[in-house]
C-alpha atoms as a PDB file:
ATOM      1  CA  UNK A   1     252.638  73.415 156.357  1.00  0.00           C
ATOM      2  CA  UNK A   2     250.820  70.018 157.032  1.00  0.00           C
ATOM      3  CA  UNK A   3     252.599  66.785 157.951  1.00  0.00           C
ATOM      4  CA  UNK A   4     250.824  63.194 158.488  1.00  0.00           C
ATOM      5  CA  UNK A   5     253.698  61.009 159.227  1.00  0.00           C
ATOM      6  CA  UNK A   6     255.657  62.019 161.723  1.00  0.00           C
ATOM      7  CA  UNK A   7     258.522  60.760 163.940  1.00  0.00           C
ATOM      8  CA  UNK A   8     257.723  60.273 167.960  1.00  0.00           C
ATOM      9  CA  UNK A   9     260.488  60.654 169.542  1.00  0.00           C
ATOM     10  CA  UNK A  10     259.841  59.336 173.294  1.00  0.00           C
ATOM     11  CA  UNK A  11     261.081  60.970 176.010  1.00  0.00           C
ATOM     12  CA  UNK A  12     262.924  58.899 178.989  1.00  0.00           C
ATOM     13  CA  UNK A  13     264.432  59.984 181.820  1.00  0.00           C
ATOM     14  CA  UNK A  14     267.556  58.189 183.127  1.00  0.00           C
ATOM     15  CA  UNK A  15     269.648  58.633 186.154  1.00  0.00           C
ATOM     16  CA  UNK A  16     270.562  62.134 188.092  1.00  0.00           C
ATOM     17  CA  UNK A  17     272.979  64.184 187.805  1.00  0.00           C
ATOM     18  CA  UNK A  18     275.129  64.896 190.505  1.00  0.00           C
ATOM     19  CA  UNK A  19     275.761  67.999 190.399  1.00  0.00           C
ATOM     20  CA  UNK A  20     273.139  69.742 188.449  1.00  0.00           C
ATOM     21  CA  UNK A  21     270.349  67.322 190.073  1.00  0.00           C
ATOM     22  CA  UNK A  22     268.417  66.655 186.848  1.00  0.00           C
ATOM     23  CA  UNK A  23     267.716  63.191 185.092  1.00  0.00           C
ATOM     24  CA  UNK A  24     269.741  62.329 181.759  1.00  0.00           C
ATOM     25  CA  UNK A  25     267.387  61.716 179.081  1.00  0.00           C
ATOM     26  CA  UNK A  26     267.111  59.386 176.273  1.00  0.00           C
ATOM     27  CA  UNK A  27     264.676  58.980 173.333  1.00  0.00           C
ATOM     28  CA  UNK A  28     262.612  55.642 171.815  1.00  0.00           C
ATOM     29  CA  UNK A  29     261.319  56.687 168.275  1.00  0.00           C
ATOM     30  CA  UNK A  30     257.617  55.288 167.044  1.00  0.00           C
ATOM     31  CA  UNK A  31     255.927  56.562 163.885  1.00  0.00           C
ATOM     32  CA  UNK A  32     252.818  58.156 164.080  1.00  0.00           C
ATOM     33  CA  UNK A  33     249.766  60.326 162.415  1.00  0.00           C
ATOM     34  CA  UNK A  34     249.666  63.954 163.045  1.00  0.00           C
ATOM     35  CA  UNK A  35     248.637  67.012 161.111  1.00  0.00           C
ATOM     36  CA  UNK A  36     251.490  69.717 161.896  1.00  0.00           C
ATOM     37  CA  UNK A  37     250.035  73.207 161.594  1.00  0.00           C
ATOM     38  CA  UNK A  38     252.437  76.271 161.663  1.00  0.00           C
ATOM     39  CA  UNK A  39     252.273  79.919 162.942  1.00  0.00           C
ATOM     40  CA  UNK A  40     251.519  82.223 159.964  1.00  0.00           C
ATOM     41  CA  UNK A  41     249.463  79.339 157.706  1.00  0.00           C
ATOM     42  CA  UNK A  42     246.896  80.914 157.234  1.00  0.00           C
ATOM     43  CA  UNK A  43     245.811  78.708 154.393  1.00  0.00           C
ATOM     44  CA  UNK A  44     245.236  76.472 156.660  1.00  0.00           C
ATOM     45  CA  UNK A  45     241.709  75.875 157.435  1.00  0.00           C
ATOM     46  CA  UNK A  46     241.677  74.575 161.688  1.00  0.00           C
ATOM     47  CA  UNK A  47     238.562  73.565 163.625  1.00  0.00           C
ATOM     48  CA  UNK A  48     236.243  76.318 165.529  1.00  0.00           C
ATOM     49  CA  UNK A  49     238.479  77.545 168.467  1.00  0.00           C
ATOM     50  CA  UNK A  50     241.450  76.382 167.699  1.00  0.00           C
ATOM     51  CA  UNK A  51     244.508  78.214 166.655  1.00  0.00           C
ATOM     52  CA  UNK A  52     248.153  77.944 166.858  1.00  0.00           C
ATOM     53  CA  UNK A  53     249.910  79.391 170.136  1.00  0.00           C
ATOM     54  CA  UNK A  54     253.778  78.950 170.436  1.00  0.00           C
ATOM     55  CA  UNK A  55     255.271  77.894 166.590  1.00  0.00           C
ATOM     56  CA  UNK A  56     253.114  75.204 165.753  1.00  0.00           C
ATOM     57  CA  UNK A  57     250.236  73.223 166.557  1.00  0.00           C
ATOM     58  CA  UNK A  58     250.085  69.637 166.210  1.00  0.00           C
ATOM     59  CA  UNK A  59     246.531  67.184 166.196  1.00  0.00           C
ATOM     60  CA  UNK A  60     247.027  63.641 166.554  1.00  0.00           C
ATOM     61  CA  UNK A  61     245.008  60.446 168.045  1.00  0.00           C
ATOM     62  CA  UNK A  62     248.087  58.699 168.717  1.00  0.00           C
ATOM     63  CA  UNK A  63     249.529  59.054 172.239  1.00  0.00           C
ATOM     64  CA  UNK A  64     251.870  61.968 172.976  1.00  0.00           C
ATOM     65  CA  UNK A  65     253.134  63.322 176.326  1.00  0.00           C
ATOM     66  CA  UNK A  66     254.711  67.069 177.445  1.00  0.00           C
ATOM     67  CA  UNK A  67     258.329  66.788 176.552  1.00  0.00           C
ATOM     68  CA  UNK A  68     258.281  64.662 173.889  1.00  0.00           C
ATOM     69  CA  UNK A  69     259.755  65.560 170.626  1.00  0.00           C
ATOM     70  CA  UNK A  70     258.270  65.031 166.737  1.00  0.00           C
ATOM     71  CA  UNK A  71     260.590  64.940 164.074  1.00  0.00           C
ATOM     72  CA  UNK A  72     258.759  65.480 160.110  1.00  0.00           C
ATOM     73  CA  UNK A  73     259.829  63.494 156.992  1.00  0.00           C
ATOM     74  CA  UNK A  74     261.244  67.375 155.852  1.00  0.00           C
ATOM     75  CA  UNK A  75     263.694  67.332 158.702  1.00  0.00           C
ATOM     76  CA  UNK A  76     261.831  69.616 161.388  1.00  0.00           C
ATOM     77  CA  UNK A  77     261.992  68.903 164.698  1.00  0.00           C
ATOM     78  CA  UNK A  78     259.704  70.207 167.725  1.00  0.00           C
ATOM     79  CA  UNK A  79     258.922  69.423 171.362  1.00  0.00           C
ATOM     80  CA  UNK A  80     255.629  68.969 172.400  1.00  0.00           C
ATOM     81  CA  UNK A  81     254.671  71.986 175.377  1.00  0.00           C
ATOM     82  CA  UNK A  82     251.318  71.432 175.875  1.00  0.00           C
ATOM     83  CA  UNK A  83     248.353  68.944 175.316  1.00  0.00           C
ATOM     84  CA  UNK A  84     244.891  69.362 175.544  1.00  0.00           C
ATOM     85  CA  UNK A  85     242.551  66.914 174.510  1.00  0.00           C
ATOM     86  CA  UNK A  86     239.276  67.368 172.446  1.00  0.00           C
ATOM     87  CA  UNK A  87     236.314  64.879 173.180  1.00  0.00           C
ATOM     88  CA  UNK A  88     233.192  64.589 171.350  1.00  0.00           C
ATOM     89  CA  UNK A  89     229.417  63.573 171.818  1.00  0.00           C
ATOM     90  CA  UNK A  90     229.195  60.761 173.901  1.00  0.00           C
ATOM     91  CA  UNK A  91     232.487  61.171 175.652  1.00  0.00           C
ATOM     92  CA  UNK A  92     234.229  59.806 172.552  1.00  0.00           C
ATOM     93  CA  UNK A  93     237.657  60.997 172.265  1.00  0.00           C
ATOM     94  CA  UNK A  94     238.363  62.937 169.070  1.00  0.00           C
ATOM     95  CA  UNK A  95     242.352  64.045 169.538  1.00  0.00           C
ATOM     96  CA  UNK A  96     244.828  65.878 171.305  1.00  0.00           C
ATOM     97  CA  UNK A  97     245.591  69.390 170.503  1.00  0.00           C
ATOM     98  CA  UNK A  98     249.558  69.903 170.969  1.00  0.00           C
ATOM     99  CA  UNK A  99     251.211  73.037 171.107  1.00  0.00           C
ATOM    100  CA  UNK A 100     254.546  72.898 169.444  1.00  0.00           C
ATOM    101  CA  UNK A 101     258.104  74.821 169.692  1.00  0.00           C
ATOM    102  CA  UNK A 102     260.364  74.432 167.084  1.00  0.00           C
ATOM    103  CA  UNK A 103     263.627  72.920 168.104  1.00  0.00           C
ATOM    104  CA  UNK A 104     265.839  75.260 164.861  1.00  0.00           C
ATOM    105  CA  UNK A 105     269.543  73.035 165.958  1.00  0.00           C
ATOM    106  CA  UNK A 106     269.686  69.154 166.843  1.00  0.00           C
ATOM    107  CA  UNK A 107     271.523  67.761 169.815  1.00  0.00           C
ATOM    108  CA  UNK A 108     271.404  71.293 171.844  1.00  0.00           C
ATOM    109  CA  UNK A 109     271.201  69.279 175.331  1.00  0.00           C
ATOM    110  CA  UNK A 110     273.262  66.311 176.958  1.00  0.00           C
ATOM    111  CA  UNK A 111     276.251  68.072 177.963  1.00  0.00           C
ATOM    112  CA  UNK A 112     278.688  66.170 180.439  1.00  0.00           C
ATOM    113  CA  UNK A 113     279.234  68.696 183.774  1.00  0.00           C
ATOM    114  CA  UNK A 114     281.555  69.099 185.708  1.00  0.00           C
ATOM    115  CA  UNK A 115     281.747  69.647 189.515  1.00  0.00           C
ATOM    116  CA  UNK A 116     280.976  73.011 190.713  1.00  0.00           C
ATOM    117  CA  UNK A 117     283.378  75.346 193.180  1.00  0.00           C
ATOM    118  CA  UNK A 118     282.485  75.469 196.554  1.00  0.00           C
ATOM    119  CA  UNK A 119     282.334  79.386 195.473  1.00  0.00           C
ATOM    120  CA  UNK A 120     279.384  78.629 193.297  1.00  0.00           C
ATOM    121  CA  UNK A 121     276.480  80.093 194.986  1.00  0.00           C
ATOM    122  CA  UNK A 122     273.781  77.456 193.292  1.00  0.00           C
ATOM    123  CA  UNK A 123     276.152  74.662 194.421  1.00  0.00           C
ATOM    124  CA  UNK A 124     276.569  76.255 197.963  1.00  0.00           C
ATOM    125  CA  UNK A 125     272.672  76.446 197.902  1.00  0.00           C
ATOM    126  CA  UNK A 126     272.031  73.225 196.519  1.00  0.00           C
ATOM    127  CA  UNK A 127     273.905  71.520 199.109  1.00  0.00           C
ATOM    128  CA  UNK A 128     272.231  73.759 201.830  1.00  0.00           C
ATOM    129  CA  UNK A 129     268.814  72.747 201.086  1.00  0.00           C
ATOM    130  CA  UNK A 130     269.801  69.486 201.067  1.00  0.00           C
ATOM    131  CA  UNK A 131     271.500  69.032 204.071  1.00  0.00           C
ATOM    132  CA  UNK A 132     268.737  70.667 205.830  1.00  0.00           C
ATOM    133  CA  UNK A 133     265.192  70.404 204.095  1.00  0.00           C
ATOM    134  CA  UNK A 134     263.078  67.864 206.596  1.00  0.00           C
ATOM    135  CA  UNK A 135     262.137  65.373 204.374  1.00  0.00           C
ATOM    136  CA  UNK A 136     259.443  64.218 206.870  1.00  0.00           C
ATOM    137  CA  UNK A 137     257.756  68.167 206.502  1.00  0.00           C
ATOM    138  CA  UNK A 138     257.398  67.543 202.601  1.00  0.00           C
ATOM    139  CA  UNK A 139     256.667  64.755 200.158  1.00  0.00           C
ATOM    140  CA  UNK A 140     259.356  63.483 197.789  1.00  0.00           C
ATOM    141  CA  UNK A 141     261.546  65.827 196.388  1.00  0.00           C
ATOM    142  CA  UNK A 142     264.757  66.772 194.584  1.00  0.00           C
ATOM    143  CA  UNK A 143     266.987  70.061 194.719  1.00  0.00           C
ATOM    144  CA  UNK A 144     268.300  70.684 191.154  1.00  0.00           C
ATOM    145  CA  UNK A 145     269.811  73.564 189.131  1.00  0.00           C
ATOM    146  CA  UNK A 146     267.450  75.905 186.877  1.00  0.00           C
ATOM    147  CA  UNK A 147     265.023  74.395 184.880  1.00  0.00           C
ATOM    148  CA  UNK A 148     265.563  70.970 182.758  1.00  0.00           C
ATOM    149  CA  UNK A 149     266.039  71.147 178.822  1.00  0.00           C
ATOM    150  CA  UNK A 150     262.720  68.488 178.813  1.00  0.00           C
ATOM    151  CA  UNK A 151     259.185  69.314 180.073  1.00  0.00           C
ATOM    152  CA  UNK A 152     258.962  69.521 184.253  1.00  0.00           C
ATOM    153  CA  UNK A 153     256.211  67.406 184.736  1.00  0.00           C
ATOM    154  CA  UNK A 154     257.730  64.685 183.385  1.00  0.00           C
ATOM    155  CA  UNK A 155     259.700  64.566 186.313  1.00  0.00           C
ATOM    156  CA  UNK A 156     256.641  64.450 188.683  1.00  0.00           C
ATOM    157  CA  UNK A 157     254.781  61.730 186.338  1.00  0.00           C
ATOM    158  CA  UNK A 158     257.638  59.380 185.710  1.00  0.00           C
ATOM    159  CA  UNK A 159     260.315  59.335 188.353  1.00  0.00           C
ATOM    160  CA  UNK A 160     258.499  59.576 191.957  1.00  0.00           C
ATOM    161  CA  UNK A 161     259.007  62.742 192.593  1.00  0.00           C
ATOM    162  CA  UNK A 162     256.557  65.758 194.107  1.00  0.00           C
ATOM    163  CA  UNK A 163     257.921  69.076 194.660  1.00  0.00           C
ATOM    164  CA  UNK A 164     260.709  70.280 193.114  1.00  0.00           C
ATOM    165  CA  UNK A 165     263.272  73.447 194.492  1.00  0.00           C
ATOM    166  CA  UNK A 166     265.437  74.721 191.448  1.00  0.00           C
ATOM    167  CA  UNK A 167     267.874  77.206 191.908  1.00  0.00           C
ATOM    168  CA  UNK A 168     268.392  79.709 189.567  1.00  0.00           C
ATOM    169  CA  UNK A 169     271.554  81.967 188.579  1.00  0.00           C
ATOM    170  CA  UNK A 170     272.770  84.027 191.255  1.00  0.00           C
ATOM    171  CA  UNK A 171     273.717  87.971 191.405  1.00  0.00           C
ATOM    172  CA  UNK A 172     276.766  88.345 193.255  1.00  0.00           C
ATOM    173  CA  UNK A 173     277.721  91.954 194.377  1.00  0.00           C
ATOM    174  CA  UNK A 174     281.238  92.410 196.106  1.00  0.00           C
ATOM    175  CA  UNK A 175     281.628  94.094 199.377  1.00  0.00           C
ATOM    176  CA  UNK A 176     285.090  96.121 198.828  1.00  0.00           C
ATOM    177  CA  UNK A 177     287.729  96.822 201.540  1.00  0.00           C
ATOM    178  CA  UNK A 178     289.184 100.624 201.580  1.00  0.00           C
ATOM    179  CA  UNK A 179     291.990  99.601 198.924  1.00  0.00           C
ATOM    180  CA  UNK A 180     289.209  98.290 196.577  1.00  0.00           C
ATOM    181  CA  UNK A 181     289.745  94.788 197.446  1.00  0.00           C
ATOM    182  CA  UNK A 182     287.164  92.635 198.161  1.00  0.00           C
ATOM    183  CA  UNK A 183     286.150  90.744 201.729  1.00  0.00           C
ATOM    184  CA  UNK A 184     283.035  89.449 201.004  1.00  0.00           C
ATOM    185  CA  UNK A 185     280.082  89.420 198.367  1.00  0.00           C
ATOM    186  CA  UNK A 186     276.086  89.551 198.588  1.00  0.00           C
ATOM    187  CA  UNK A 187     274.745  86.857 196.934  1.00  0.00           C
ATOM    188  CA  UNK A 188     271.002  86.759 195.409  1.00  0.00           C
ATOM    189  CA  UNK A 189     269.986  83.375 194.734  1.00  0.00           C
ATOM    190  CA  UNK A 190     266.624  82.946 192.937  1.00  0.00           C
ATOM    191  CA  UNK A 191     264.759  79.579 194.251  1.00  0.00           C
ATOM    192  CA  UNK A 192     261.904  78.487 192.516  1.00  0.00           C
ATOM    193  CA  UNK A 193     259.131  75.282 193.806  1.00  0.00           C
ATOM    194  CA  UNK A 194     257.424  73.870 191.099  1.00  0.00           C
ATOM    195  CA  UNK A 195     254.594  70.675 191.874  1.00  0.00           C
ATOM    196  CA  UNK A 196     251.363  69.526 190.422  1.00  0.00           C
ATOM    197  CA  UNK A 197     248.508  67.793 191.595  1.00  0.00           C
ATOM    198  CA  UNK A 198     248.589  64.515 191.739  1.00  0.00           C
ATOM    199  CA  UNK A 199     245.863  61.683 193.077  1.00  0.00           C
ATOM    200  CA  UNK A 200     246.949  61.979 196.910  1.00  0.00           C
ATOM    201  CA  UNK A 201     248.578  65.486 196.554  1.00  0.00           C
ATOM    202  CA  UNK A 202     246.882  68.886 196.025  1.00  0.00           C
ATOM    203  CA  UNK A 203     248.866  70.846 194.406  1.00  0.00           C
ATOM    204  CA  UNK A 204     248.966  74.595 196.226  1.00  0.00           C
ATOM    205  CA  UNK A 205     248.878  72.929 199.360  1.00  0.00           C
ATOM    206  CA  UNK A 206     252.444  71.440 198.530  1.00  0.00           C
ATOM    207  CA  UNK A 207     254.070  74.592 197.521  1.00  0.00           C
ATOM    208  CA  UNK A 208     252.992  76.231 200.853  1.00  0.00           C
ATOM    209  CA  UNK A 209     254.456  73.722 203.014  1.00  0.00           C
ATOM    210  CA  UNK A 210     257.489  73.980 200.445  1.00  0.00           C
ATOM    211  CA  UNK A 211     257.377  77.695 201.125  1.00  0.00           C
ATOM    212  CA  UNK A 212     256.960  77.053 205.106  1.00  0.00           C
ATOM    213  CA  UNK A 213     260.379  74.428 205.630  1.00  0.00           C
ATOM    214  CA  UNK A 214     261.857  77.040 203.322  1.00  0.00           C
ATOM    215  CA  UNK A 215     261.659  79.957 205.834  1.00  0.00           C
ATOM    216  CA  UNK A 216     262.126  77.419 208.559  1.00  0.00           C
ATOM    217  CA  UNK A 217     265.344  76.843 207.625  1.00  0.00           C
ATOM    218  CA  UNK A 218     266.788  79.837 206.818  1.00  0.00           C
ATOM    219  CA  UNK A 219     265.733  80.929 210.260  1.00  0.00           C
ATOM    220  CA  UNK A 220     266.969  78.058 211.821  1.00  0.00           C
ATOM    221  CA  UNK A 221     270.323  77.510 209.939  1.00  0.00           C
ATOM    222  CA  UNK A 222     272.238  80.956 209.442  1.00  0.00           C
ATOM    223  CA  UNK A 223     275.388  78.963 209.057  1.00  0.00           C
ATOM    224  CA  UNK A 224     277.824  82.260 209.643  1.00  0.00           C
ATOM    225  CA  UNK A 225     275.610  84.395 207.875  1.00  0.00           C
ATOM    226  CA  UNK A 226     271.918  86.025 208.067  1.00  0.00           C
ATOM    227  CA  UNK A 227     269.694  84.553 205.638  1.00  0.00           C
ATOM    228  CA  UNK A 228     266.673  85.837 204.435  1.00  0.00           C
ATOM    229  CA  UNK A 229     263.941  84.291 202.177  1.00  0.00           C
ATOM    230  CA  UNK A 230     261.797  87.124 200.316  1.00  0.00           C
ATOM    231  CA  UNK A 231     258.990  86.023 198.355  1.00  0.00           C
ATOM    232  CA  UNK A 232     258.474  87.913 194.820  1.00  0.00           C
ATOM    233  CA  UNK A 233     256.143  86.142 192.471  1.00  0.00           C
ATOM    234  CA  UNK A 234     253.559  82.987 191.533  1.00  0.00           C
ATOM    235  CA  UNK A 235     254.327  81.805 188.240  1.00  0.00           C
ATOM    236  CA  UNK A 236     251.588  79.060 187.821  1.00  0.00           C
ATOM    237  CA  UNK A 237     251.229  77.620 183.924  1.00  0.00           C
ATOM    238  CA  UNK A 238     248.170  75.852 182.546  1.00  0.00           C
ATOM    239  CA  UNK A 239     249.730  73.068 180.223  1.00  0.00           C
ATOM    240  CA  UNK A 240     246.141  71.875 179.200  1.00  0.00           C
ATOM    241  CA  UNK A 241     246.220  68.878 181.181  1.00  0.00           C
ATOM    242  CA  UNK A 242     248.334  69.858 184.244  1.00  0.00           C
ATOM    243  CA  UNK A 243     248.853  72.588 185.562  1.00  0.00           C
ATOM    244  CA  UNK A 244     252.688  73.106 186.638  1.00  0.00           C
ATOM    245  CA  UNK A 245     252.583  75.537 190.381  1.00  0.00           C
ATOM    246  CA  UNK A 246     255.445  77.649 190.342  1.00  0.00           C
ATOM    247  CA  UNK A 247     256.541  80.315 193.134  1.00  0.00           C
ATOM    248  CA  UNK A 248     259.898  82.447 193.220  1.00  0.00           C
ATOM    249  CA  UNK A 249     261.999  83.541 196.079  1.00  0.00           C
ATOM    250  CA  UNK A 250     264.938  85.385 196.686  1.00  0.00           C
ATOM    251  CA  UNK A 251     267.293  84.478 199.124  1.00  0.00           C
ATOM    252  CA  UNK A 252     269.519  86.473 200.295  1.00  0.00           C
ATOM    253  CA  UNK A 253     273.079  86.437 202.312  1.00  0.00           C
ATOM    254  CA  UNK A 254     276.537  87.418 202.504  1.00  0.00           C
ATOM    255  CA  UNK A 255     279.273  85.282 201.986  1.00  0.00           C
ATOM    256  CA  UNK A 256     283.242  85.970 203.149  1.00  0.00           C
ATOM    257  CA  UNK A 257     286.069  85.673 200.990  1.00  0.00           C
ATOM    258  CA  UNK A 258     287.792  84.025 203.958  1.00  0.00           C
END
């Protein structure tokens, strides 16, 4: 299906949360010109090399950035993954090459939290890293929980920040007494770092440092238990214009029930 006139629906990011770590977020709507292309039109006729990725792909002139969203006068909405932009002879810009997901249920994201348990491993983690990260070892950065519900590198290219440590969810195997009781559990807690480069930052060179204060610490800070950091995997993703460094770790401990 083709669209011209489409809603832009700006993405902004407000203050942190305090708990989870991540930025509310607001929208600003503009109207602007794009031709909306979906998976499985094959009707469609698309330029040479081209073709439609995730659900849809979107071409437009007008300005778009990762994490924005584009509403269509039929009452689809989708948020903008990816840009790449096509330039012609001369160096003349020609468009920008979106890849779209759809976005099937309005309104999914804004919840209100609420403060975690002290038994919550990503909150025991969370304030962990914080309390002991050196903030003079690594650029600016944030601890925060998961991954947002908005585009990552909008947090790099509009709020200050550099390096990012998100915690994932947490396996959590109990350690059982002879009566079947338990005195203890093993948690798993994924971390992830996620950065980009930036004009006075290379990119890989931040996640290694990241990587470097995180073993520090967990060799320096056992805090009644023996913490380990295990790395298990680079998850690096080429959003056309930026590329968003990722590596995973495991870290591992046991925590007492008393």
């Amino acid at each position: 299906m083709l669209s011209f006139d489409v809603t832009r629906r700006k993405l902004q990011l407000g203050s942190r949360d305090s708990v989870t770590g991540w930025y509310s977020k607001g929208f600003t709507t503009e109207a602007i010109e794009m031709i909306i292309v979906d998976r499985g039109t094959s009707q469609t006729p698309l330029p040479p090399g081209t073709y439609v990725k995730l659900d849809a792909l979107g071409m437009t002139a007008d300005p778009v950035v990762e994490g924005d969203e584009v509403d269509t006068e039929d009452g689809r909405r989708y948020e903008v993954k990816a840009i790449g932009e096509v330039w012609g002879p001369g160096d003349n810009f020609v468009r920008r090459d979106c890849d779209l997901t759809r976005l099937p249920l309005f309104n999914l994201t804004g919840e209100t939290y609420t403060s975690s348990l002290v038994e919550d491993a990503r909150y025991r983690t969370k304030v962990y890293l914080e309390k002991y990260l050196d903030a003079d070892a690594l650029p600016s950065f944030i601890v925060a929980y998961g991954e947002p519900d908005y585009s990552m590198v909008r947090v790099f290219k509009t709020k200050g920040v550099d390096l990012v440590f998100s915690i994932g969810d947490p396996e959590s195997t109990p350690m059982l007494k002879g009566d079947q009781t338990p005195y203890g559990y093993q948690e798993q807690v994924p971390i992830s770092i996620f950065c980009i480069d930036k004009s006075n930052l290379t990119g890989t060179k931040v996640k290694w440092a990241a990587e470097a204060e995180l073993r520090r610490i967990t060799e320096a800070h056992i805090i009644d238990s023996l913490r380990s950091m295990n790395r298990r995997r680079d998850n690096d993703q080429n959003l056309g214009t930026t590329i968003l460094y990722s590596t995973e770790f495991t870290l591992n401990y046991r925590r007492d029930t008393t």
